[in-house]
N, C-alpha and C. Protein backbone atom coordinates (compact mmCIF):
# COMPACT_ATOMS: atom_id res chain seq x y z
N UNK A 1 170.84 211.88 309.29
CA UNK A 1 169.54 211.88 308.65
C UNK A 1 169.28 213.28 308.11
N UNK A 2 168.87 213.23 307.06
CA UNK A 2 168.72 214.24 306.37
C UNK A 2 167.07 215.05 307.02
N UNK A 3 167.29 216.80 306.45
CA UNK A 3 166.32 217.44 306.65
C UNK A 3 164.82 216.98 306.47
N UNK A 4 165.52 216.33 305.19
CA UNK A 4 163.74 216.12 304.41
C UNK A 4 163.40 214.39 304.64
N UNK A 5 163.96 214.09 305.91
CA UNK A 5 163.39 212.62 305.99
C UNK A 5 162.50 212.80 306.84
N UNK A 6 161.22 212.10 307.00
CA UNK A 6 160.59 212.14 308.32
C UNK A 6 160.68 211.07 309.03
N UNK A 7 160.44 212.04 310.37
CA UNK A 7 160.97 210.80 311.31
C UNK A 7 159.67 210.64 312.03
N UNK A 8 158.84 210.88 311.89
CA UNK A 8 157.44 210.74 312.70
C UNK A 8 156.10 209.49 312.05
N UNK A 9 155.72 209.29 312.20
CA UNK A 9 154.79 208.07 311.72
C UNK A 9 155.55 207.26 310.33
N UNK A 10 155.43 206.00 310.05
CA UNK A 10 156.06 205.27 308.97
C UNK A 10 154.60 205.47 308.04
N UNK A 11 154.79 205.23 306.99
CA UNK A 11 153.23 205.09 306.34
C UNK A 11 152.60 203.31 305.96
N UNK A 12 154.24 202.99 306.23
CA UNK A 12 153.81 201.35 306.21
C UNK A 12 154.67 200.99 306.62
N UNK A 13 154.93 199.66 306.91
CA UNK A 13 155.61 198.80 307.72
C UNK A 13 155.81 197.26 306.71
N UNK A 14 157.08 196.58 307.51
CA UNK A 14 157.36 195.58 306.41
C UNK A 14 157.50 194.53 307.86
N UNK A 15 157.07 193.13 307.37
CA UNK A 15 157.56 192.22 307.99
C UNK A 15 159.10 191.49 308.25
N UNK A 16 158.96 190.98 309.14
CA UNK A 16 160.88 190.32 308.69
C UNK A 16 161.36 189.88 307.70
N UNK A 17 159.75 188.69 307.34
CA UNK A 17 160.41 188.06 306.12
C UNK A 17 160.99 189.24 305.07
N UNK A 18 159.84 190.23 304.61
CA UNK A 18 159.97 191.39 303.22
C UNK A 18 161.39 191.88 303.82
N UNK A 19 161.76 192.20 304.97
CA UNK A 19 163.07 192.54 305.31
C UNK A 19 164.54 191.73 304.92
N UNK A 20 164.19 190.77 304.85
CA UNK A 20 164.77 189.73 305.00
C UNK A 20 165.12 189.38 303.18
N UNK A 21 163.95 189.61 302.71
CA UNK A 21 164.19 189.36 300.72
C UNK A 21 164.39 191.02 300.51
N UNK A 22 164.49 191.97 300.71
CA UNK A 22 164.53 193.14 300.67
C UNK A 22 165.85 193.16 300.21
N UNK A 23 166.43 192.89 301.56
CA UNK A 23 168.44 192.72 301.80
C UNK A 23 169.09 191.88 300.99
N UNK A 24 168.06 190.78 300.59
CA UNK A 24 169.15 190.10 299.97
C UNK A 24 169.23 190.80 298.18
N UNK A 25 168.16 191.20 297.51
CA UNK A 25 167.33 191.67 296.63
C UNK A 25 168.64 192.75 296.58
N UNK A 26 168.80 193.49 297.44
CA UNK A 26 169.56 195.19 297.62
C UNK A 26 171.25 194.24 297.34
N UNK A 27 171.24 193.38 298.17
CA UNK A 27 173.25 192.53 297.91
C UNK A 27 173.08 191.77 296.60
N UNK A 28 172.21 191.36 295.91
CA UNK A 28 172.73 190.34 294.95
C UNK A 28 172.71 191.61 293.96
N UNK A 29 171.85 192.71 294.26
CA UNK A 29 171.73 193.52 292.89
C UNK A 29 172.83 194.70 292.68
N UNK A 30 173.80 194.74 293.83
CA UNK A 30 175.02 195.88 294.16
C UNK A 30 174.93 197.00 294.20
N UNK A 31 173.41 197.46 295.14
CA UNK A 31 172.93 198.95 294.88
C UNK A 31 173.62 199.63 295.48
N UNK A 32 173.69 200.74 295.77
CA UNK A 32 174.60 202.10 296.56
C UNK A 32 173.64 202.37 297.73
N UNK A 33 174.04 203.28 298.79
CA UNK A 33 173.20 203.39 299.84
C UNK A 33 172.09 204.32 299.40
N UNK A 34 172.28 204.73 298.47
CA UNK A 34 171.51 205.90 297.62
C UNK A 34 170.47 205.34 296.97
N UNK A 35 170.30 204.16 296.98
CA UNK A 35 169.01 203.83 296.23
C UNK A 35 167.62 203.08 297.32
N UNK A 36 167.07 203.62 297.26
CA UNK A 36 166.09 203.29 298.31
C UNK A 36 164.87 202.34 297.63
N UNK A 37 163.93 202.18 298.71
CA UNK A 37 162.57 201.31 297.78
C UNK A 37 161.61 201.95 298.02
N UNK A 38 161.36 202.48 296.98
CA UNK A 38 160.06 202.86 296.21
C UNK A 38 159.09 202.12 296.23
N UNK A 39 157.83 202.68 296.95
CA UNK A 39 156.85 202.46 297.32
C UNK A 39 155.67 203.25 296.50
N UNK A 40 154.72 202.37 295.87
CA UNK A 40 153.42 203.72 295.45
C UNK A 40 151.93 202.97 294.30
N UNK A 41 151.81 203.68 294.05
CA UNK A 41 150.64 203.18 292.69
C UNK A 41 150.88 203.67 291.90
N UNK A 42 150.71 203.47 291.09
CA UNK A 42 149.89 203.40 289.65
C UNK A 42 148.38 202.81 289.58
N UNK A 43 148.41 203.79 288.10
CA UNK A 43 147.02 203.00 287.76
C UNK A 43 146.43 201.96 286.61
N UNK A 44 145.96 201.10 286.93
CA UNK A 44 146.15 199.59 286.13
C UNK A 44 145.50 198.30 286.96
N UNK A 45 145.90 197.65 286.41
CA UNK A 45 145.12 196.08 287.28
C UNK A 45 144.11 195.98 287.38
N UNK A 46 143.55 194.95 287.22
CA UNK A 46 141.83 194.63 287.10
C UNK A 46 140.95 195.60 288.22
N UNK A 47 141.44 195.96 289.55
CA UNK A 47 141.12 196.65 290.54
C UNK A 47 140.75 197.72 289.97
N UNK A 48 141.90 198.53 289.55
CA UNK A 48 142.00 200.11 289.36
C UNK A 48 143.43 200.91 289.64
N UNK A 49 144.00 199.81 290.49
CA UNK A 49 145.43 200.54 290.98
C UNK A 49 146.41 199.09 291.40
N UNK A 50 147.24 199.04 290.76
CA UNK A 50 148.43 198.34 291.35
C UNK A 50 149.39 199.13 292.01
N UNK A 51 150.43 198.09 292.64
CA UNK A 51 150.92 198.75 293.76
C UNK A 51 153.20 198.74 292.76
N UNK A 52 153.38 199.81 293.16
CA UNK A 52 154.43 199.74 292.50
C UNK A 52 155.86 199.20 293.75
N UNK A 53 156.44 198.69 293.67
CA UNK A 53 157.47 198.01 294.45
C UNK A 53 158.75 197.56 294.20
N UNK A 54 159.85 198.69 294.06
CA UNK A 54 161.16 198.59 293.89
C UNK A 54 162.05 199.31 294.01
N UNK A 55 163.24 198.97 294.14
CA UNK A 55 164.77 200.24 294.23
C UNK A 55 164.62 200.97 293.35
N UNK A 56 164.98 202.55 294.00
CA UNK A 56 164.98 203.51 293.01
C UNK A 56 165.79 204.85 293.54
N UNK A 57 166.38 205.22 293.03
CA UNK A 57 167.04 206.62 293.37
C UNK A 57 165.44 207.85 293.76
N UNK A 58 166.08 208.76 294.32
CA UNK A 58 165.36 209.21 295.04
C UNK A 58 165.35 210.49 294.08
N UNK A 59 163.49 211.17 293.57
CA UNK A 59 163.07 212.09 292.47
C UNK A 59 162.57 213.03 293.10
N UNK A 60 162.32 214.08 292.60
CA UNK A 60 162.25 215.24 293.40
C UNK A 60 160.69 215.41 294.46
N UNK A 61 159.63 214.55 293.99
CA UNK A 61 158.32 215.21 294.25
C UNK A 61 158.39 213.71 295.91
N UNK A 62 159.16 213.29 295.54
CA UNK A 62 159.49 211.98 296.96
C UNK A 62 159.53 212.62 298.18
N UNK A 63 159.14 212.20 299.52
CA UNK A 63 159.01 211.77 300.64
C UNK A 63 159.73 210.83 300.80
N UNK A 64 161.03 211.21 301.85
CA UNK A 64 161.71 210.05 302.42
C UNK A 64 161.81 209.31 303.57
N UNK A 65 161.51 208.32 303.91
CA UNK A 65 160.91 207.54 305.40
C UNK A 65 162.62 206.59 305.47
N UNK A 66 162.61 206.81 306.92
CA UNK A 66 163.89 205.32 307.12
C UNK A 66 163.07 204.52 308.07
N UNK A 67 162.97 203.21 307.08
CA UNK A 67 162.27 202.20 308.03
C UNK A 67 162.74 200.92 307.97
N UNK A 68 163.09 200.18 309.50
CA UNK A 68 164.55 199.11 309.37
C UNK A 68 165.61 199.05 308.69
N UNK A 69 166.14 200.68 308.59
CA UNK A 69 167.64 200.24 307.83
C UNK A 69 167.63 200.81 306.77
N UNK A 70 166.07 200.77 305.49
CA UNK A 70 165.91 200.95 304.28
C UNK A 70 165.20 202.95 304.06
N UNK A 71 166.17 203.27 303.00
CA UNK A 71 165.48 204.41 302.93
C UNK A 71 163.78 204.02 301.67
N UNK A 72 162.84 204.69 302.23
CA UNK A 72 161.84 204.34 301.60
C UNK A 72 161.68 205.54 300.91
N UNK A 73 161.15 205.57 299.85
CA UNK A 73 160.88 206.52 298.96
C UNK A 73 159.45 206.55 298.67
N UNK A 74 158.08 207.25 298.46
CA UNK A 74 157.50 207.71 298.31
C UNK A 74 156.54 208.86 297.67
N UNK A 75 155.99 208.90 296.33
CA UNK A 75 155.45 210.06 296.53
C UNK A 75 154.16 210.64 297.58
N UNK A 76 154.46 212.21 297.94
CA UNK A 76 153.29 212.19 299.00
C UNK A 76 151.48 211.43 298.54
N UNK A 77 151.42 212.27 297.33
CA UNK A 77 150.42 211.98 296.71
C UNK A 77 149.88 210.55 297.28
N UNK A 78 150.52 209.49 297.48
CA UNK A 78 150.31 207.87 296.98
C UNK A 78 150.27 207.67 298.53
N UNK A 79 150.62 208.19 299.60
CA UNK A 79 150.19 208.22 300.93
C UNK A 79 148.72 207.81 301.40
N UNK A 80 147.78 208.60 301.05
CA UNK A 80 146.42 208.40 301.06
C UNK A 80 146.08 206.79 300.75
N UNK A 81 146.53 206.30 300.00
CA UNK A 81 146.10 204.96 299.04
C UNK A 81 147.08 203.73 300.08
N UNK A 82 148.30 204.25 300.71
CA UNK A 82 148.85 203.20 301.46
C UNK A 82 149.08 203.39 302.69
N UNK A 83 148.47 204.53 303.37
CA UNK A 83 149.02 204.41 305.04
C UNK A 83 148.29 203.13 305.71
N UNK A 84 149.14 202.99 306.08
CA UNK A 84 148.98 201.73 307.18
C UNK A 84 149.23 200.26 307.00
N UNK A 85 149.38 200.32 305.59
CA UNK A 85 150.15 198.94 304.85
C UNK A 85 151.35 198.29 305.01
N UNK A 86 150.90 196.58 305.19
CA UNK A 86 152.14 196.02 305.56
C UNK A 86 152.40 195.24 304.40
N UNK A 87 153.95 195.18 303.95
CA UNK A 87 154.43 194.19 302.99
C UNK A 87 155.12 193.21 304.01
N UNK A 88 154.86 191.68 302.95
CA UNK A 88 154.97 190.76 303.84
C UNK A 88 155.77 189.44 302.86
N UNK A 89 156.99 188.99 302.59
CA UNK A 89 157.01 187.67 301.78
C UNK A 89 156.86 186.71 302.49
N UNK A 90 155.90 186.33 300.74
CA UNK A 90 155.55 184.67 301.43
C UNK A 90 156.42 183.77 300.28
N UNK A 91 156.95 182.69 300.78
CA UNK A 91 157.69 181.96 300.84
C UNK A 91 156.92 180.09 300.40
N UNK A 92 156.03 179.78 300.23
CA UNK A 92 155.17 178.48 300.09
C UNK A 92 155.20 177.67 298.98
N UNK A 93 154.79 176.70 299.22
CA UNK A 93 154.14 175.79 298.00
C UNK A 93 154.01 176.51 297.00
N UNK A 94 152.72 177.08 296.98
CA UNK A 94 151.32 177.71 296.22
C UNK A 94 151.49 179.23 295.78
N UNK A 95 152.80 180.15 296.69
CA UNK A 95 152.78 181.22 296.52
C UNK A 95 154.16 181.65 296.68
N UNK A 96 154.60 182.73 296.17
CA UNK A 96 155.69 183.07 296.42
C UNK A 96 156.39 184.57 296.05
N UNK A 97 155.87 185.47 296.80
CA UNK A 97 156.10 187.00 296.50
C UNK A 97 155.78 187.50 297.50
N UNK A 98 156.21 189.16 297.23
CA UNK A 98 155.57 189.71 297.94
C UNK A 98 154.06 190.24 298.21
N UNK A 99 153.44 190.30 299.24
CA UNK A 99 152.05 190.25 299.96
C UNK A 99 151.76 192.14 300.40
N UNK A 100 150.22 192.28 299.85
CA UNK A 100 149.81 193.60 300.59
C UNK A 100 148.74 194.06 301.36
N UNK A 101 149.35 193.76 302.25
CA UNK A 101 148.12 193.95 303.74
C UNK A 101 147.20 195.20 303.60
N UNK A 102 146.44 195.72 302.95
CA UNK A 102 146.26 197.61 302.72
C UNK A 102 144.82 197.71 303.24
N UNK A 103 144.87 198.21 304.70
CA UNK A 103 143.60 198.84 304.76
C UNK A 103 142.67 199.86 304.36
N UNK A 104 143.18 200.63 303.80
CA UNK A 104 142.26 201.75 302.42
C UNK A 104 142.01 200.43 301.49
N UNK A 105 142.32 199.82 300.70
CA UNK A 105 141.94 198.84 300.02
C UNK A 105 139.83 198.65 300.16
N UNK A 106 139.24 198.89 299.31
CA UNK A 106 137.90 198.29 299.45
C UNK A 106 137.71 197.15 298.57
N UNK A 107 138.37 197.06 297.22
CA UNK A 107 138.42 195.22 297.04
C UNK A 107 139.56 194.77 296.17
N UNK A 108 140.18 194.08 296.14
CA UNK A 108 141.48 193.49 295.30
C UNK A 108 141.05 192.62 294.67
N UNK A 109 142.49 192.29 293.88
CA UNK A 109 142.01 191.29 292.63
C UNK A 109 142.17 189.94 293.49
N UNK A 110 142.22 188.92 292.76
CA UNK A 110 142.49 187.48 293.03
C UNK A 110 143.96 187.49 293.35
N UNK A 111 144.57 188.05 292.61
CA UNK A 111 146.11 187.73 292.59
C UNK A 111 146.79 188.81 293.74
N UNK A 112 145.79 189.55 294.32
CA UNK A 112 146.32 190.65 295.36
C UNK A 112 147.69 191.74 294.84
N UNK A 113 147.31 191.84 293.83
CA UNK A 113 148.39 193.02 293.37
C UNK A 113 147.67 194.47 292.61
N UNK A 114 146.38 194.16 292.82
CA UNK A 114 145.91 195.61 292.63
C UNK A 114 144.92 195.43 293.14
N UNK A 115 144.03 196.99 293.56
CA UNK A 115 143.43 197.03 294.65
C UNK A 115 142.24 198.42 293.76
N UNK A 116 141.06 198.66 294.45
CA UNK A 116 139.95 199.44 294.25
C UNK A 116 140.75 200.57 295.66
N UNK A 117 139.87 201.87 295.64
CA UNK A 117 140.01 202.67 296.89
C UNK A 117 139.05 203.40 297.12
C-alpha cells in the first residue's frame, strides 16, 4: 500500500451487491489494477449536484482509499458532499442501477442521481 493511501476512516462504503456489479463491470471491461473507481460530484441535475461514478486512472489532486479490494479514487474537495455514503445495486422489476444512500444530502431528485447540500 502505497504512502498516499489512507488507511483510516473509508468516506463511503459499498454494499455486496455494488461489489458484486463493480467486479464484474472491472472483468468484462479488462481494466489494469491501476484503474480504480472514481467517486465524486459534479455540478448539474435538477438537485444541484450529481454524483459522478466510474473507473478511472488515478489524477493528481485524488485521495486514494482501498475499500473491499477496489482502489477508490477521490477528490478531497468532494469528501464533504459524500462522507458516509453507501452505494448499493439494485437489481428489480422497476429499477435497475446503482443507488445513493447520502446523508449530507438535504433533498434529491426523483430519479436519486442528484442531490441539494
Amino acid at each position: 500500500m502505497s504512502t498516499d493511501t489512507l488507511a483510516q476512516t473509508k468516506p463511503i462504503s459499498l454494499t455486496q451487491g455494488a461489489l458484486n456489479q463493480l467486479r464484474r463491470i472491472h472483468t468484462e471491461q479488462n481494466l489494469t489494477d491501476d484503474h480504480g473507481l472514481r467517486i465524486g460530484v459534479k455540478g448539474g441535475g435538477c438537485s444541484g449536484f450529481s454524483y459522478v461514478l466510474g473507473f478511472d486512472l488515478k489524477k493528481e489532486k485524488d485521495e486514494e482509499y482501498e475499500l473491499d479490494g477496489f482502489k477508490i479514487y477521490m477528490e478531497k474537495a468532494h469528501a464533504i458532499y459524500l462522507l458516509g455514503m453507501e452505494i448499493d445495486w439494485i437489481d428489480g422489476l422497476n429499477n435497475r442501477g446503482f443507488t445513493f444512500s447520502n446523508p449530507n444530502a438535504k433533498e434529491t431528485c426523483g430519479c436519486g442521481t442528484s442531490f441539494s447540500a
